[in-house]
Protein backbone atom coordinates (compact mmCIF):
# COMPACT_ATOMS: atom_id res chain seq x y z
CA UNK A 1 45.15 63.40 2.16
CA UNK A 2 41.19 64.02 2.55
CA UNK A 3 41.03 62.10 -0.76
CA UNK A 4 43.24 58.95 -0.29
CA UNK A 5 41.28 58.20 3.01
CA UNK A 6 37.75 58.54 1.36
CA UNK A 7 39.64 56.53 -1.17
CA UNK A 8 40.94 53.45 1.42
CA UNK A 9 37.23 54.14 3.03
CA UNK A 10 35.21 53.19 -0.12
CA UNK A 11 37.56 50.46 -1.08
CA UNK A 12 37.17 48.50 2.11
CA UNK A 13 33.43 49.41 2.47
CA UNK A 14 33.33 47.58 -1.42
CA UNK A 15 35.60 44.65 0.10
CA UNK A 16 33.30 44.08 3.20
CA UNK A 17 30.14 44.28 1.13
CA UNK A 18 30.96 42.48 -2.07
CA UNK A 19 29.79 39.37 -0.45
CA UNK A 20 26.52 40.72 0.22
CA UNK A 21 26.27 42.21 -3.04
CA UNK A 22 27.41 38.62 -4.93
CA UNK A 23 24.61 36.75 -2.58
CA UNK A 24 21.92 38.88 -4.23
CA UNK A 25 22.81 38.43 -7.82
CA UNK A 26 23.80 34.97 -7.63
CA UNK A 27 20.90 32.30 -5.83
CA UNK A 28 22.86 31.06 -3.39
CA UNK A 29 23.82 27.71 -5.45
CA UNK A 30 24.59 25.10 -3.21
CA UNK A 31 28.15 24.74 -4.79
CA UNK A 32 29.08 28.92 -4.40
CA UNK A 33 28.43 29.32 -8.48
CA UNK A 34 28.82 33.32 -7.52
CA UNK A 35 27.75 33.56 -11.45
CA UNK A 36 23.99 32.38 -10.95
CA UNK A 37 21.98 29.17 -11.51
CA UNK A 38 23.80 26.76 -13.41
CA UNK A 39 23.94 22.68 -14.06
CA UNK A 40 25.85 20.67 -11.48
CA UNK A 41 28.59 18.99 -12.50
CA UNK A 42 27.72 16.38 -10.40
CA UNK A 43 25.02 13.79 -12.26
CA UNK A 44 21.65 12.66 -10.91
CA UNK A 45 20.91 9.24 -10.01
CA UNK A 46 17.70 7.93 -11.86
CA UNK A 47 15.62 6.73 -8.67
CA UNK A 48 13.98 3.59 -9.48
CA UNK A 49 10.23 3.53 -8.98
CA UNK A 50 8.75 2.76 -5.82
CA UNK A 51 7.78 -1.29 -5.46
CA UNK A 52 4.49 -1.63 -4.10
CA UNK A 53 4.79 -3.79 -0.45
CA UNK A 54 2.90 -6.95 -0.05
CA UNK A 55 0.11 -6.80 1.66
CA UNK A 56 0.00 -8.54 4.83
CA UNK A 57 -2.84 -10.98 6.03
CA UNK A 58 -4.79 -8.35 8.01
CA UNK A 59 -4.81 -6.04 5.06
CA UNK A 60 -6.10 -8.63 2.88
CA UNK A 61 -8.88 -9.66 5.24
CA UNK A 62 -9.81 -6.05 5.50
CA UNK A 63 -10.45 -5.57 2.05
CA UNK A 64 -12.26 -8.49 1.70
CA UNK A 65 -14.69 -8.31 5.31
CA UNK A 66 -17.24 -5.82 3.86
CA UNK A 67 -18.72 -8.06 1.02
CA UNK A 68 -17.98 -11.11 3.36
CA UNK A 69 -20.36 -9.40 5.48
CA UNK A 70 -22.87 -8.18 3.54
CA UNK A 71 -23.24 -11.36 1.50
CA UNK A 72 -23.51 -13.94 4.58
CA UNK A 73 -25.12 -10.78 6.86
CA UNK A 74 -22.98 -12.07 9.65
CA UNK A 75 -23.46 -10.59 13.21
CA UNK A 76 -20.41 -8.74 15.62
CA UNK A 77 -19.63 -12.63 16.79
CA UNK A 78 -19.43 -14.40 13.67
CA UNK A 79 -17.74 -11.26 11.53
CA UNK A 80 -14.95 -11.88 14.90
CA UNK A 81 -15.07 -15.55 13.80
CA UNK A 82 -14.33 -15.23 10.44
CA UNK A 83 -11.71 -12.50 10.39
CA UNK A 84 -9.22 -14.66 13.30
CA UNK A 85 -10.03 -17.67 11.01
CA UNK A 86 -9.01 -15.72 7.78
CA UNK A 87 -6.13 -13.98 8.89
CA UNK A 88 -4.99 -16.97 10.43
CA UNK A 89 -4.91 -19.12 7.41
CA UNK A 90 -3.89 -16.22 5.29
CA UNK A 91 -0.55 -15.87 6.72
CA UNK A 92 -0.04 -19.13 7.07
CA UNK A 93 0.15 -19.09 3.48
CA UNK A 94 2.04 -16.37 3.16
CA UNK A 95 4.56 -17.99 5.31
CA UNK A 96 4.74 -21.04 3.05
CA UNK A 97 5.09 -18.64 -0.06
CA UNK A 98 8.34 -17.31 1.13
CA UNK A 99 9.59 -21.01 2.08
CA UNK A 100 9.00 -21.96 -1.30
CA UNK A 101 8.40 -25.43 -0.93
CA UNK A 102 8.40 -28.16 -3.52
CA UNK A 103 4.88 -27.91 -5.39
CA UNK A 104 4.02 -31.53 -4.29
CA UNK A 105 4.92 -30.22 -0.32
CA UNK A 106 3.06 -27.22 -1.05
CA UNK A 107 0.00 -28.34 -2.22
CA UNK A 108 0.01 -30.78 0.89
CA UNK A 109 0.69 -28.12 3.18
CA UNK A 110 -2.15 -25.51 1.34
CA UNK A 111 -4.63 -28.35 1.57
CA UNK A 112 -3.76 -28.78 5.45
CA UNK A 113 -4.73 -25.11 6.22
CA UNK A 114 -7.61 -24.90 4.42
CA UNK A 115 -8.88 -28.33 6.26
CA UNK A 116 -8.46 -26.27 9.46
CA UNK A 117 -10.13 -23.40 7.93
CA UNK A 118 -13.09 -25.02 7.49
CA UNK A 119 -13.09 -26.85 10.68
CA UNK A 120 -12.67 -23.75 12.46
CA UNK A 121 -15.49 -21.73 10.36
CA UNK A 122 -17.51 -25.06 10.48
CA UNK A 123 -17.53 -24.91 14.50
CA UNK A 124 -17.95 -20.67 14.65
CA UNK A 125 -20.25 -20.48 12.29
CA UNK A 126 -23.96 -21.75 11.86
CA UNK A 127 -24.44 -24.14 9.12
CA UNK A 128 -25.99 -22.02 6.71
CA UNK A 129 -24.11 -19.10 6.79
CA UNK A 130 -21.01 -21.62 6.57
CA UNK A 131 -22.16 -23.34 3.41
CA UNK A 132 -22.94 -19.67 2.08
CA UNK A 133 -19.65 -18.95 3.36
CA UNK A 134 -17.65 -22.07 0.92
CA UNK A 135 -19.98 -21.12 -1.99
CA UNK A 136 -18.65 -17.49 -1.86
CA UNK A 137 -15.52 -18.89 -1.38
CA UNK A 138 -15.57 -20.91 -4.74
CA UNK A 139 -17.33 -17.86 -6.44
CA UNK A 140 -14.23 -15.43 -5.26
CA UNK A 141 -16.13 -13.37 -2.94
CA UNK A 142 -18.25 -12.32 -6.29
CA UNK A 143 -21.12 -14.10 -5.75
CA UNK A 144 -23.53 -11.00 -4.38
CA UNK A 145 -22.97 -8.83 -7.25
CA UNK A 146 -23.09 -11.76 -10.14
CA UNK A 147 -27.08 -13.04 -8.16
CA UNK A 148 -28.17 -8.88 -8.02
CA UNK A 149 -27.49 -8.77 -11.78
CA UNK A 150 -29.44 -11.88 -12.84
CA UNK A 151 -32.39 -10.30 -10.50
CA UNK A 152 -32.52 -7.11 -12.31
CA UNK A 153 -32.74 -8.86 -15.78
CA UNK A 154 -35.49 -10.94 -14.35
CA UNK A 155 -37.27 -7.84 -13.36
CA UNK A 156 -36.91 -6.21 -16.27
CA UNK A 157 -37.90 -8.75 -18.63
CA UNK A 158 -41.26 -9.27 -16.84
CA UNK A 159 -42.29 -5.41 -16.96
């Protein structure tokens, strides 16, 4: 009698703790694999890569303010100036990118905000730091770095 009830005892002490005892040798898969880490049967998407996002006006002028204002050495006002102007006419043509005119239309329509730059710069700005302003313009903001290099050769070739 002693023996069947130690018996029944053990036997539902192993049923009641047989989870616990499957949790520690399996990982705890996801799916209840008792039998350890396995593959799922269920496949993996391949997630495409990441497209960079366009960068919008400000973001442009950002990047682009530090040698605008080292090159033209524009004070708090002007710098103010120049970045509305920029980021004004930059999204403008951003906005005509997406409309996707006609390339007749959309040259007439580029050539329209870049008259309006320039009148706006030509009325912030003083007169030389504008015309410094178009040259770097036509040089791609470049024009700093390409004028340093020609002055080192210079200086080197007359020591």
């Amino acid at each position: 009698m002693k023996n069947k009830k130690a018996l029944i005892l053990f036997a539902l002490l192993g049923i009641f703790f047989s989870d616990a005892l499957i949790a520690q040798y399996g990982y705890g898969n996801r799916y209840g694999n008792r039998y350890g880490r396995q593959r799922s049967t269920i496949p993996q998407a391949q997630t495409p890569p990441k497209e960079e996002e366009a960068l919008t006006a400000e973001q442009i002028v950002d990047e682009q303010m530090p040698s605008i204002t080292e090159a033209l050495e524009l004070n708090p006002f002007e710098e103010a100036v120049v970045r509305t102007t920029l980021v004004k006419s930059i999204q403008q043509r951003i906005e005509l990118s997406i409309l996707q005119l006609e390339p007749n239309k959309m040259k007439e329509e580029l050539e329209k905000i870049r008259d309006t730059q320039d009148e706006e710069l030509k009325a912030g700005l003083p007169e030389d730091k504008y015309f410094a302003f178009v040259e770097l313009q036509e040089n791609q903001f470049r024009a700093k770095k390409k004028k340093s290099k020609k002055k080192k050769k210079k200086k080197k070739s007359k020591e």
